[in-house]
N, C-alpha and C. Protein backbone atom coordinates (compact mmCIF):
# COMPACT_ATOMS: atom_id res chain seq x y z
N UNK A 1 -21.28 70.05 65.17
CA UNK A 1 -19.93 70.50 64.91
C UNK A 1 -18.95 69.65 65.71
N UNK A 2 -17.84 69.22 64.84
CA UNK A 2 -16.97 68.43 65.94
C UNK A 2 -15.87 69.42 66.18
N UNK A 3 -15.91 69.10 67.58
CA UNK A 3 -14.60 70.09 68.26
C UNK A 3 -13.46 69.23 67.89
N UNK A 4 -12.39 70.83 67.86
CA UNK A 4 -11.12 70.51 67.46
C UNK A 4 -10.12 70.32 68.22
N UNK A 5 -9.32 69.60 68.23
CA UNK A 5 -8.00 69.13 69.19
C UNK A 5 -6.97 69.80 68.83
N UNK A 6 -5.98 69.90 69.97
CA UNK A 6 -4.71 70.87 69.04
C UNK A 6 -3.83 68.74 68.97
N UNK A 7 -4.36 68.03 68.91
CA UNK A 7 -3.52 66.90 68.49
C UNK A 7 -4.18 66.26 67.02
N UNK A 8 -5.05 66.97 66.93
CA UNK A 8 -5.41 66.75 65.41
C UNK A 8 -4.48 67.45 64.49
N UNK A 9 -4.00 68.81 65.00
CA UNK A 9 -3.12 69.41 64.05
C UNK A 9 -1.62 68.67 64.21
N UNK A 10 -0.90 67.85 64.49
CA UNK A 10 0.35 68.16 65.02
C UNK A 10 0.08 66.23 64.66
N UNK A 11 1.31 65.96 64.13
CA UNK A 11 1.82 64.08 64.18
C UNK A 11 1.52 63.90 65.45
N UNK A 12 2.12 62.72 65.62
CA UNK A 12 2.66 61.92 67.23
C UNK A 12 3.36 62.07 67.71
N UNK A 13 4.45 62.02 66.27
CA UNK A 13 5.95 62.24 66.52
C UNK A 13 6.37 63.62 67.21
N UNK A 14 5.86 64.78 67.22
CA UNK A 14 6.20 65.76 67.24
C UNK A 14 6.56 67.17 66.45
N UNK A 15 7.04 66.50 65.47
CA UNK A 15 8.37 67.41 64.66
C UNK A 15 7.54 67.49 63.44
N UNK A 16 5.82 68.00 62.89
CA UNK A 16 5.01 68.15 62.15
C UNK A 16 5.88 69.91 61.74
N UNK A 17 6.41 70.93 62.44
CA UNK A 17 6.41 72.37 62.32
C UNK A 17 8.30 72.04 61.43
N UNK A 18 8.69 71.01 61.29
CA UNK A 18 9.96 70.48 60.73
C UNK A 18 9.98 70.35 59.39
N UNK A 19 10.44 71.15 58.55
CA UNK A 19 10.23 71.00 57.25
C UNK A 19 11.64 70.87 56.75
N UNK A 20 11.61 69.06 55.88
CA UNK A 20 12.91 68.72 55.72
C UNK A 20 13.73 69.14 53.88
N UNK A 21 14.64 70.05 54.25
CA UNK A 21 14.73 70.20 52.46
C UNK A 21 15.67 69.60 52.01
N UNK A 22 15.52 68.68 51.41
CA UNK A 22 16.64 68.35 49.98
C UNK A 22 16.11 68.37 48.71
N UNK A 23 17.25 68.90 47.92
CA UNK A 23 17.64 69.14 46.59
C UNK A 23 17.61 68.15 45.99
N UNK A 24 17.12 67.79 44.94
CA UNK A 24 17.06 66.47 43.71
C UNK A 24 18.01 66.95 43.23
N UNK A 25 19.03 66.21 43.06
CA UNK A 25 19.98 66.42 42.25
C UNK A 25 19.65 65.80 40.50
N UNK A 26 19.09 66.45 40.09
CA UNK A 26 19.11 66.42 38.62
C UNK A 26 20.45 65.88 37.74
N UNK A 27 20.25 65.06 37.17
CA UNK A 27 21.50 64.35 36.41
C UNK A 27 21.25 65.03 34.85
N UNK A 28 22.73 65.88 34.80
CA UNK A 28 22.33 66.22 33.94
C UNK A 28 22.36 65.54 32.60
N UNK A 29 21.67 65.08 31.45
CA UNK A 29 21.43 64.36 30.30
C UNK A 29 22.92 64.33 29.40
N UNK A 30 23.44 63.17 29.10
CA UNK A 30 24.47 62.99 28.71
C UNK A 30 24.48 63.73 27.09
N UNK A 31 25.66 64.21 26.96
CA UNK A 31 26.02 64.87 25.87
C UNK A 31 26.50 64.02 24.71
N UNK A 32 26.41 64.42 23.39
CA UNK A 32 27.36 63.25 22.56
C UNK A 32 27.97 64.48 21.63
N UNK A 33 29.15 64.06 21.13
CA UNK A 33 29.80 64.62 20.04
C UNK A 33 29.71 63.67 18.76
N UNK A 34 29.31 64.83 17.57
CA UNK A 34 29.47 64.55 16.33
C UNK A 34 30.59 64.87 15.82
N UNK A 35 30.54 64.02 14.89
CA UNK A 35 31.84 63.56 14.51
C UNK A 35 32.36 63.23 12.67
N UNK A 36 32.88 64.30 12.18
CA UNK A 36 33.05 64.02 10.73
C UNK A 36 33.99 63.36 10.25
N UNK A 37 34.73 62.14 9.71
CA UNK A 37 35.59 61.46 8.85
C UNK A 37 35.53 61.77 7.78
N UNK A 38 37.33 61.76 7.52
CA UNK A 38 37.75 61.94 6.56
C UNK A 38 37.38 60.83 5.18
N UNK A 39 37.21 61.58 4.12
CA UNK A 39 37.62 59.95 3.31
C UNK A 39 38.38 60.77 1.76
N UNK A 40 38.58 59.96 1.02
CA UNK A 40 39.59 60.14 -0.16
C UNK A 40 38.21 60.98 -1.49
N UNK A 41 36.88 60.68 -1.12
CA UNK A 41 36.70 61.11 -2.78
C UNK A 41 35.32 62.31 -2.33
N UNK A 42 34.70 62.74 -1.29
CA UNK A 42 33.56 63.91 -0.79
C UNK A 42 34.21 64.78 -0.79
N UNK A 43 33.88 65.85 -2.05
CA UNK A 43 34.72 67.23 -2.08
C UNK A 43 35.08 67.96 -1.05
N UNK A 44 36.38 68.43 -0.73
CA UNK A 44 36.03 69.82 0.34
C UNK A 44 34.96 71.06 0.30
N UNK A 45 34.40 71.43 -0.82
CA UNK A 45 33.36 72.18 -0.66
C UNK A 45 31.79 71.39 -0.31
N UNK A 46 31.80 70.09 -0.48
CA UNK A 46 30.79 69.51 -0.27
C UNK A 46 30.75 69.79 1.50
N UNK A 47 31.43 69.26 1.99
CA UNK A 47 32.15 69.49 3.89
C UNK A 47 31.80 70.78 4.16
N UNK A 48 32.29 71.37 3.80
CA UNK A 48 32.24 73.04 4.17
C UNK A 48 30.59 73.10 3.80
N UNK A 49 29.50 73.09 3.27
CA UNK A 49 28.33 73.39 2.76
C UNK A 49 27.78 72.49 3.81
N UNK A 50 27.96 71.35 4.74
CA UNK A 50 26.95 70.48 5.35
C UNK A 50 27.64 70.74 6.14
N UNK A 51 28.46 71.95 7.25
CA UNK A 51 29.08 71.94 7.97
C UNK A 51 28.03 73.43 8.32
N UNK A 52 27.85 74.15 7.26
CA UNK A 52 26.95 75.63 7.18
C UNK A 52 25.40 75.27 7.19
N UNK A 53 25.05 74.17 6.63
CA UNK A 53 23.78 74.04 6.50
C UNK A 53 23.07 72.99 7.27
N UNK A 54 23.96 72.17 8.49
CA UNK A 54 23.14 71.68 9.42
C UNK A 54 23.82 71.55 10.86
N UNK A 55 24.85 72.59 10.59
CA UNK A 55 25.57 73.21 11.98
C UNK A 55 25.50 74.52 12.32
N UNK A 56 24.78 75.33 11.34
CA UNK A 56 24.87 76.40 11.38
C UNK A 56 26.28 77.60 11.23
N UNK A 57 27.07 76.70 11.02
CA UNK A 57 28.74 77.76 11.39
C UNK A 57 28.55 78.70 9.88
N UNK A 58 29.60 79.66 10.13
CA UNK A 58 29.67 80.58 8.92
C UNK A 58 30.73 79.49 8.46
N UNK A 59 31.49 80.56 7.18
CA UNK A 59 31.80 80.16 5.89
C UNK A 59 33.10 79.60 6.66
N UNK A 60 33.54 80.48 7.41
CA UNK A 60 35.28 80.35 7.46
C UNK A 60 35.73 79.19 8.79
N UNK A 61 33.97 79.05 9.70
CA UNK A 61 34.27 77.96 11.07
C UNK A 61 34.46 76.99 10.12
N UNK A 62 33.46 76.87 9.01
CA UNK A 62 33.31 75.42 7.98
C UNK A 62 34.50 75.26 7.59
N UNK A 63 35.24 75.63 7.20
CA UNK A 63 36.23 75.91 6.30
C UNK A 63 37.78 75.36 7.10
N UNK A 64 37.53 76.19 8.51
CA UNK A 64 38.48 75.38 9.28
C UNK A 64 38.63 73.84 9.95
N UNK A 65 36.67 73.59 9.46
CA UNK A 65 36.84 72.38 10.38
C UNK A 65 36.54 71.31 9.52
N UNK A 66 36.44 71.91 8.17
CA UNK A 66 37.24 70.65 6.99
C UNK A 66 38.25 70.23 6.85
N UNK A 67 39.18 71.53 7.00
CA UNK A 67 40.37 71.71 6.91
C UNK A 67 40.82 70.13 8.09
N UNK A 68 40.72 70.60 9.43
CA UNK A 68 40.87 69.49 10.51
C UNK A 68 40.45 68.24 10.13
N UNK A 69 39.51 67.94 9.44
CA UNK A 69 38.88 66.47 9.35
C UNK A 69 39.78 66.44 7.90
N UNK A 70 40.38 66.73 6.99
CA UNK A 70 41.37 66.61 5.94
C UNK A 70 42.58 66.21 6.63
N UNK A 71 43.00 66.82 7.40
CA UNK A 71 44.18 66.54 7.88
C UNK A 71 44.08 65.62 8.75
N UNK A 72 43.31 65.84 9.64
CA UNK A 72 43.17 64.48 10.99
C UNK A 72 42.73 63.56 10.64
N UNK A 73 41.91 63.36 9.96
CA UNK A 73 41.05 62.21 9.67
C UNK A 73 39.38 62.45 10.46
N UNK A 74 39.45 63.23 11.11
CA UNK A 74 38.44 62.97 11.85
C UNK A 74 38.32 64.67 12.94
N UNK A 75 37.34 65.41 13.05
CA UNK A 75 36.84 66.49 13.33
C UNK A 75 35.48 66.37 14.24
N UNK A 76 35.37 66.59 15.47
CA UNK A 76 33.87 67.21 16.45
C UNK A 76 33.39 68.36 15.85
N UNK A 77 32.29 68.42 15.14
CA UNK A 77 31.91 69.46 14.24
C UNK A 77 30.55 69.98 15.72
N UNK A 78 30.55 69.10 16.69
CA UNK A 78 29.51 69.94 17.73
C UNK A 78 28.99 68.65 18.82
N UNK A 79 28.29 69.43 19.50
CA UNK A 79 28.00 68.64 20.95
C UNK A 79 26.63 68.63 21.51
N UNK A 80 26.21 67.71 21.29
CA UNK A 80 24.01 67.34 21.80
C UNK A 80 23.51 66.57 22.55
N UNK A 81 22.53 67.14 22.95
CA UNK A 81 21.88 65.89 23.47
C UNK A 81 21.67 65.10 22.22
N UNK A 82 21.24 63.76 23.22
CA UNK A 82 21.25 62.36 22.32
C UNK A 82 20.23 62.68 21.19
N UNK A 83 19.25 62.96 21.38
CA UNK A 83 18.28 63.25 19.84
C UNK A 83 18.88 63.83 19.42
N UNK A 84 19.17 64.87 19.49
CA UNK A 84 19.99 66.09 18.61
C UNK A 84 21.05 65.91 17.64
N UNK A 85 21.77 65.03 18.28
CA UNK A 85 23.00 64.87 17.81
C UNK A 85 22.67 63.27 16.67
N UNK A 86 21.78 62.67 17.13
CA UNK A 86 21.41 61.71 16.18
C UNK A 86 20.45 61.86 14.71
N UNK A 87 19.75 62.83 15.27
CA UNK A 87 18.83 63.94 14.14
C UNK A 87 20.12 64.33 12.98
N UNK A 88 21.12 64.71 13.75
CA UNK A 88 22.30 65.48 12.86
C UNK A 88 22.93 64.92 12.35
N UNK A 89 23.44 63.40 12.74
CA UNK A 89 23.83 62.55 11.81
C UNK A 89 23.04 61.50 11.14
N UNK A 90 21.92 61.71 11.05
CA UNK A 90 20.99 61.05 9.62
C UNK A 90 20.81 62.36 8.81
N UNK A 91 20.61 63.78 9.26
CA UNK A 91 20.48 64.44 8.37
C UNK A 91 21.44 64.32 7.31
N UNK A 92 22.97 64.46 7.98
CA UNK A 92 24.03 64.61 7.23
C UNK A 92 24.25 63.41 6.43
N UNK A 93 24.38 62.14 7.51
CA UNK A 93 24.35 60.92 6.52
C UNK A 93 23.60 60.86 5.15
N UNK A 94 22.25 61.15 5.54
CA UNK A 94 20.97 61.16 3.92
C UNK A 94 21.35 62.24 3.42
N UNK A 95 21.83 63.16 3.14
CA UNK A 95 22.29 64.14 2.49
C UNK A 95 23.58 63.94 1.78
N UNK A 96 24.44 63.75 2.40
CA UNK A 96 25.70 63.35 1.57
C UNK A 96 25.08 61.48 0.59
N UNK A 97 24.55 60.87 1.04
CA UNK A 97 24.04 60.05 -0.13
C UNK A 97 23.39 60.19 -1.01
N UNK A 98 22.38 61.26 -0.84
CA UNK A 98 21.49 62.08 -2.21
C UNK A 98 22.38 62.10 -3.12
N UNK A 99 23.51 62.84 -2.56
CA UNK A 99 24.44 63.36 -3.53
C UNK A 99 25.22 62.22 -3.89
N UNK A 100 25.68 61.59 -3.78
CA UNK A 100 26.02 60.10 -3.87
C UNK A 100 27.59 60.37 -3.10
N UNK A 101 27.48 60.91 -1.69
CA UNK A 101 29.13 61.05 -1.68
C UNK A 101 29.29 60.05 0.01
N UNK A 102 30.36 59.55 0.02
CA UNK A 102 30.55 58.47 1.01
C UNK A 102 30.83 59.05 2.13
N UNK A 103 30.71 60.42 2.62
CA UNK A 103 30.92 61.14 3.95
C UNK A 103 30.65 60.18 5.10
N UNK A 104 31.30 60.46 5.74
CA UNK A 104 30.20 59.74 6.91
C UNK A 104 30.52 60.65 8.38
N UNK A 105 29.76 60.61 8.67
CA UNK A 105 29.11 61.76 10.07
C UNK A 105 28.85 60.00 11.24
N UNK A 106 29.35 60.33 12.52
CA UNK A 106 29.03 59.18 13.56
C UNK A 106 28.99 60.16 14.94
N UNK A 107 28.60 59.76 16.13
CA UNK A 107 27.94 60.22 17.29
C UNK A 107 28.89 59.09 18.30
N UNK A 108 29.57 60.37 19.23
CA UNK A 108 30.03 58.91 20.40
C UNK A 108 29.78 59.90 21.74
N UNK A 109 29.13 58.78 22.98
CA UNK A 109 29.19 60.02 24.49
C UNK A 109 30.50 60.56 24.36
N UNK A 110 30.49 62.11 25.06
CA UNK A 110 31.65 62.82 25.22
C UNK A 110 31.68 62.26 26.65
């Protein structure tokens, strides 16, 4: 049996019973906003229907935030992380081209 030292338990340094805490500061993952443009010939009910069916909003959020991208030119229909928000504008992009309509949906960091 080998005998035990009380300098086997303990550094050199001393300060082994010193327990140092810091916090990782976690960065939190950058956000992006989507983003709907206006254009002259993608119905307003077409907008309002891909505003309900891959944003989830009811009838009347859709409705207002066509309304905004009609008038402004341009509407934040929501806010993602980077997959998320890029998932959402190919969905929307390939969807409004099925249909053959020139929408266009784009992603910029908020």
């Amino acid at each position: 049996m080998v005998p035990f030292h009380m300098s086997d338990k303990h550094d050199d340094d001393g300060d082994a019973d010193v327990a140092v805490k810091t916090r990782a500061r976690t960065k939190r993952p950058p956000l992006y906003k989507v983003l709907l443009l206006n254009d002259d010939y993608t119905p307003m009910e077409f907008v309002v229907h891909i505003l309900e069916r891959f944003f989830g909003m009811t009838h009347s959020q859709s409705f207002e935030i066509m309304l905004t991208v009609h008038k402004k030119g341009v509407a934040v229909v929501g806010v993602f992380s980077h997959e998320i928000a890029e998932t959402k504008v190919t969905q929307v992009m390939d969807f409004a081209r099925r249909h053959q309509h020139p929408l266009q949906c784009t992603m910029e960091k908020e």
